[in-house]
C-alpha atoms as a PDB file:
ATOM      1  CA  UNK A   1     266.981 142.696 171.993  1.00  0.00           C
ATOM      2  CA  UNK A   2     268.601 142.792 169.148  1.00  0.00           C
ATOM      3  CA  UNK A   3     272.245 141.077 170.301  1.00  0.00           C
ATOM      4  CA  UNK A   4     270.388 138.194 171.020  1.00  0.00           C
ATOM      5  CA  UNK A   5     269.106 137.060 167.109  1.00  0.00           C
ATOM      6  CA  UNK A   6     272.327 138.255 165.790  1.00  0.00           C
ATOM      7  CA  UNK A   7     274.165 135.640 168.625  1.00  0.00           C
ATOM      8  CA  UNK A   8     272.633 133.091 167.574  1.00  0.00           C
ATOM      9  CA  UNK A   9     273.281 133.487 163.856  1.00  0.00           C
ATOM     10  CA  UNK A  10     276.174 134.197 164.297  1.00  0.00           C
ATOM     11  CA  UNK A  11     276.468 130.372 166.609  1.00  0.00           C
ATOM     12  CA  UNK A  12     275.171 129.131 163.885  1.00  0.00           C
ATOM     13  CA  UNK A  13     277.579 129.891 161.152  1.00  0.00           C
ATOM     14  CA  UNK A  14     280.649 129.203 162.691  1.00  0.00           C
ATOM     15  CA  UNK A  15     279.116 125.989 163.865  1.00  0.00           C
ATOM     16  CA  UNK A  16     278.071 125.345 159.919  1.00  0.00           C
ATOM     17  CA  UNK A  17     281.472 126.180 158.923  1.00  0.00           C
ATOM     18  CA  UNK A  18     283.105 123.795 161.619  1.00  0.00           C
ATOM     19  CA  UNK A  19     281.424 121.102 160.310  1.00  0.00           C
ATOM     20  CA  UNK A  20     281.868 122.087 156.086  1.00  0.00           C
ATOM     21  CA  UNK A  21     285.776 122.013 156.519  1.00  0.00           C
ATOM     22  CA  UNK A  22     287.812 118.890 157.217  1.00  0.00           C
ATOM     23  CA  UNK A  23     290.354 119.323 160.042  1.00  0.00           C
ATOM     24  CA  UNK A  24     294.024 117.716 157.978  1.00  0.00           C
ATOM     25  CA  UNK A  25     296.245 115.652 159.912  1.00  0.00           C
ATOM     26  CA  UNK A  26     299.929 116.551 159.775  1.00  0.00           C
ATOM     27  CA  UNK A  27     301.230 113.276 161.024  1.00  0.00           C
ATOM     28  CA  UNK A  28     301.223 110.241 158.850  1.00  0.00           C
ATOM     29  CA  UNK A  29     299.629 107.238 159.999  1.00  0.00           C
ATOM     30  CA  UNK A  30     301.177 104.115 161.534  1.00  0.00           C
ATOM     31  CA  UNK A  31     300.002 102.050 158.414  1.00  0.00           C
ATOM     32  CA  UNK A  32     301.743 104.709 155.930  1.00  0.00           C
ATOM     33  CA  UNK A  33     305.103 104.541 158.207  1.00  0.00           C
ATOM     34  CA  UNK A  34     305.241 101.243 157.697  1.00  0.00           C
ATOM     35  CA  UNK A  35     304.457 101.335 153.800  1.00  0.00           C
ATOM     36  CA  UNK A  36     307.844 103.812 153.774  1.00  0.00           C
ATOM     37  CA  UNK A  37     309.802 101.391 155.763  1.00  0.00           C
ATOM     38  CA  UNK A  38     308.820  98.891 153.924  1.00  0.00           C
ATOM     39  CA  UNK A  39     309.632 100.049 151.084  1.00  0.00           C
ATOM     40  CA  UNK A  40     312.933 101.791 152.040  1.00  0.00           C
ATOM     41  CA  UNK A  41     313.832  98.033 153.439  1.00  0.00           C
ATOM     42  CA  UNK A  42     313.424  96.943 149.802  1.00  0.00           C
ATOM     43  CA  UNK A  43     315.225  99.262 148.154  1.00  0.00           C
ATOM     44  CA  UNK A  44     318.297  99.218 150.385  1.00  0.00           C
ATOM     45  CA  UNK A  45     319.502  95.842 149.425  1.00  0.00           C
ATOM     46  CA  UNK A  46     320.794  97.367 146.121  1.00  0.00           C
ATOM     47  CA  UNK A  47     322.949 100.341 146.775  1.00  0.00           C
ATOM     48  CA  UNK A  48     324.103 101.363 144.192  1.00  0.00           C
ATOM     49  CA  UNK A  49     320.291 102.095 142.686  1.00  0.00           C
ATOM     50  CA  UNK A  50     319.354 105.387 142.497  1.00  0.00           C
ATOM     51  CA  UNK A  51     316.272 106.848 144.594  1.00  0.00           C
ATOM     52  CA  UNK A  52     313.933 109.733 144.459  1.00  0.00           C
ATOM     53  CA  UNK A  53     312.579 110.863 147.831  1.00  0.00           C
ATOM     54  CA  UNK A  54     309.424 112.736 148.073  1.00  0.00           C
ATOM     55  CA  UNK A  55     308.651 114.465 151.425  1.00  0.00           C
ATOM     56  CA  UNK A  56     305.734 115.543 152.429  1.00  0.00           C
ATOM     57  CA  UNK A  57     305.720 119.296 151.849  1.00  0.00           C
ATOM     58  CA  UNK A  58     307.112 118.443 148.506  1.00  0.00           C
ATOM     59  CA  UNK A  59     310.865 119.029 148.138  1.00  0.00           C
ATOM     60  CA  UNK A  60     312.467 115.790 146.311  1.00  0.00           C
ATOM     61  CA  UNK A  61     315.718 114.450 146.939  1.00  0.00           C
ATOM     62  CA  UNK A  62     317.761 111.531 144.722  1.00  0.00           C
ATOM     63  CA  UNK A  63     320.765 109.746 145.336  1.00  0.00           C
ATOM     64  CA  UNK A  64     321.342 107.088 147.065  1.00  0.00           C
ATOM     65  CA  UNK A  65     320.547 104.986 150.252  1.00  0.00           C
ATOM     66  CA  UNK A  66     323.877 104.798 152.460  1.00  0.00           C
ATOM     67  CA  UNK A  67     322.068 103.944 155.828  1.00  0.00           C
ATOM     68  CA  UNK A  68     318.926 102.399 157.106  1.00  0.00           C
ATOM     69  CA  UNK A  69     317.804 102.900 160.825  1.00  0.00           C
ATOM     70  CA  UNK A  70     314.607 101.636 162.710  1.00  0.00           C
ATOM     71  CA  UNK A  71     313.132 105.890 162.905  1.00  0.00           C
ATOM     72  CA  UNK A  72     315.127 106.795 159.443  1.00  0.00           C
ATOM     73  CA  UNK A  73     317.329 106.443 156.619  1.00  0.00           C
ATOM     74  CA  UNK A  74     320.133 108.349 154.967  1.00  0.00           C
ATOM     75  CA  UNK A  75     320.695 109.144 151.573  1.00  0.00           C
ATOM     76  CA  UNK A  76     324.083 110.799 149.539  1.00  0.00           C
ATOM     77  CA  UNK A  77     323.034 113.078 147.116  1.00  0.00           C
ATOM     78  CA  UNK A  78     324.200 112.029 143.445  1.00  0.00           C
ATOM     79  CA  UNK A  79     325.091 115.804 142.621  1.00  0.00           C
ATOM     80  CA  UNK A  80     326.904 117.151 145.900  1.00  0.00           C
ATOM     81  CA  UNK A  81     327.436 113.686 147.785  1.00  0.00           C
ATOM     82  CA  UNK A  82     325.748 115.436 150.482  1.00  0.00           C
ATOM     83  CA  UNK A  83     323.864 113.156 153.187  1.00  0.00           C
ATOM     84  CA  UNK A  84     321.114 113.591 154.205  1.00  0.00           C
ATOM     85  CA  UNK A  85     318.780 111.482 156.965  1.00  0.00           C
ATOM     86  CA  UNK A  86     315.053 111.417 156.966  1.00  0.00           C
ATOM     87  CA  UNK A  87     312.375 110.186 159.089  1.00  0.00           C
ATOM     88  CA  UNK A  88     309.789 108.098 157.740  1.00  0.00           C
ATOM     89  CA  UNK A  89     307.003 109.560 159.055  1.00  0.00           C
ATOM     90  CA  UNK A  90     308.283 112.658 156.743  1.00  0.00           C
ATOM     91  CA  UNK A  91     308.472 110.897 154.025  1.00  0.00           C
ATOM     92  CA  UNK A  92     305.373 111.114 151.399  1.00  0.00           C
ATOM     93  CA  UNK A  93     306.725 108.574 148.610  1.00  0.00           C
ATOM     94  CA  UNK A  94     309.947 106.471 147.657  1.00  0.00           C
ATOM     95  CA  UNK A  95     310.446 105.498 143.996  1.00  0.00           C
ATOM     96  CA  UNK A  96     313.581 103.796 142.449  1.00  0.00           C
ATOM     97  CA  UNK A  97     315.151 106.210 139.263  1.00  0.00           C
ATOM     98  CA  UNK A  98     316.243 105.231 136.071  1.00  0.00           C
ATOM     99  CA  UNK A  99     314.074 102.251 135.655  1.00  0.00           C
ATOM    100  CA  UNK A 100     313.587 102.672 131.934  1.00  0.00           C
ATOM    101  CA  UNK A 101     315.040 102.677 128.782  1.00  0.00           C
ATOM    102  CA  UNK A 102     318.051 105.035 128.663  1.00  0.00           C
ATOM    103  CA  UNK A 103     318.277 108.161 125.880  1.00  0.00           C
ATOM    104  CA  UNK A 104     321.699 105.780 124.462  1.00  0.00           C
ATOM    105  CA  UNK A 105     319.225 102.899 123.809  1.00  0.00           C
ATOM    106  CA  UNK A 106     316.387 104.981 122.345  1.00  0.00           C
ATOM    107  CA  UNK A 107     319.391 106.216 119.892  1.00  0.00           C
ATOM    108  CA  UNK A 108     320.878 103.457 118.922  1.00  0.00           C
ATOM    109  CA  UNK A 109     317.482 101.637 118.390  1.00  0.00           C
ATOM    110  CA  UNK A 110     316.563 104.763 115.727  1.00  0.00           C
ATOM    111  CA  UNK A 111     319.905 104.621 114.465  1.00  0.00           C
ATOM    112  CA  UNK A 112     319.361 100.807 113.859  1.00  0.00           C
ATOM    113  CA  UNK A 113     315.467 101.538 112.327  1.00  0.00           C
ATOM    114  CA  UNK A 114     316.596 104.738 109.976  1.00  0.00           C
ATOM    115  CA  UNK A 115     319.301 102.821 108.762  1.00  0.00           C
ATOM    116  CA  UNK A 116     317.005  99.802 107.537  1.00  0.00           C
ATOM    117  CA  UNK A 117     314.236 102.261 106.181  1.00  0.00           C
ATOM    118  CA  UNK A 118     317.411 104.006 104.334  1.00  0.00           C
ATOM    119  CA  UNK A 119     318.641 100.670 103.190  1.00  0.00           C
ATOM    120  CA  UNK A 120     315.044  99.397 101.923  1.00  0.00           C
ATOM    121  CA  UNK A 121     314.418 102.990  99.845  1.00  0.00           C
ATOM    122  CA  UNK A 122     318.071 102.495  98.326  1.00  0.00           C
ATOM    123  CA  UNK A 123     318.382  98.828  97.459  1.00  0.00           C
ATOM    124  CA  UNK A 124     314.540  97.822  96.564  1.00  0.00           C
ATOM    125  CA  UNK A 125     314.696 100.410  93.298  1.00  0.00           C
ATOM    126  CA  UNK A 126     317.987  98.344  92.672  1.00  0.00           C
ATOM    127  CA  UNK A 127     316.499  94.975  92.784  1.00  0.00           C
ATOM    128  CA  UNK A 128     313.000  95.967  91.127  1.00  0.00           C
ATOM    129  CA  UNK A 129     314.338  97.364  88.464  1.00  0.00           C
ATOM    130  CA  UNK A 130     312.874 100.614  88.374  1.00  0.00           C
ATOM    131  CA  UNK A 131     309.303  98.705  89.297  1.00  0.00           C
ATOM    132  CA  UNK A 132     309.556  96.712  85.927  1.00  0.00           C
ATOM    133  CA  UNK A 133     309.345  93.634  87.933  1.00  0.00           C
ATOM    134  CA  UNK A 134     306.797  91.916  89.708  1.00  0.00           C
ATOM    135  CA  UNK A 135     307.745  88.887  91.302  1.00  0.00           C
ATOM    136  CA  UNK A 136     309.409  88.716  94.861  1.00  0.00           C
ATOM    137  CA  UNK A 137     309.269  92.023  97.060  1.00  0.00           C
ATOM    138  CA  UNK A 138     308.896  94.424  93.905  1.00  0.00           C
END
């Protein structure tokens, strides 16, 4: 008498927890294959621009994109000049590198902007006389 009850608890709770968790797909869908390929189609045409590849269990790769095929592409690593080909359905996201400013241009540019603030401290006490002025920038 007593198997019975506890059955169909127990019934119950695996059916509640069947329903509480989402089942994950592993395969990408046909819409985000085509986003890749897409966007691997774009990025192709220059290069010599560098790429970071994402994949889906999260490993990155850059370099850059020596071969495009209709299931894949193939991309030399910068470091090793290892290639490497990869399916776009394996592929979570594709980014181009080195879009921004570089560190050289962020130095110069503070090089440029210490060297006025420098040049303002040293030649306004020049020009002011000491602050005795007041006409102009004094």
């Amino acid at each position: 008498m007593t198997k019975k009850p506890l059955a169909i608890l127990l019934s119950v709770m695996i059916a509640a927890l069947s329903l509480t968790f989402p089942i994950t797909a592993s395969a990408q869908s046909g819409v985000d294959v085509e986003k890749v390929r897409a966007k691997i189609q774009t990025l192709s045409v220059d290069r010599d621009k560098k790429i970071e590849v994402k994949l889906r269990d999260n490993t990155k790769y850059k370099g850059y994109i020596t071969a495009v095929d209709s299931d894949g592409f193939t991309i030399t690593e910068s470091k090793s000049s290892a290639s490497q080909k990869f399916s776009y359905s394996e592929v979570a996201e594709v980014k181009k590198t080195g879009s921004g400013i570089s560190s050289k241009t962020w130095l110069i540019l503070g090089g440029a902007a210490a060297g006025g603030i420098a040049t303002w401290l040293i030649v306004k006490p020049a020009i002011c006389d000491g602050g005795a002025q007041t006409r102009g920038i004094c």
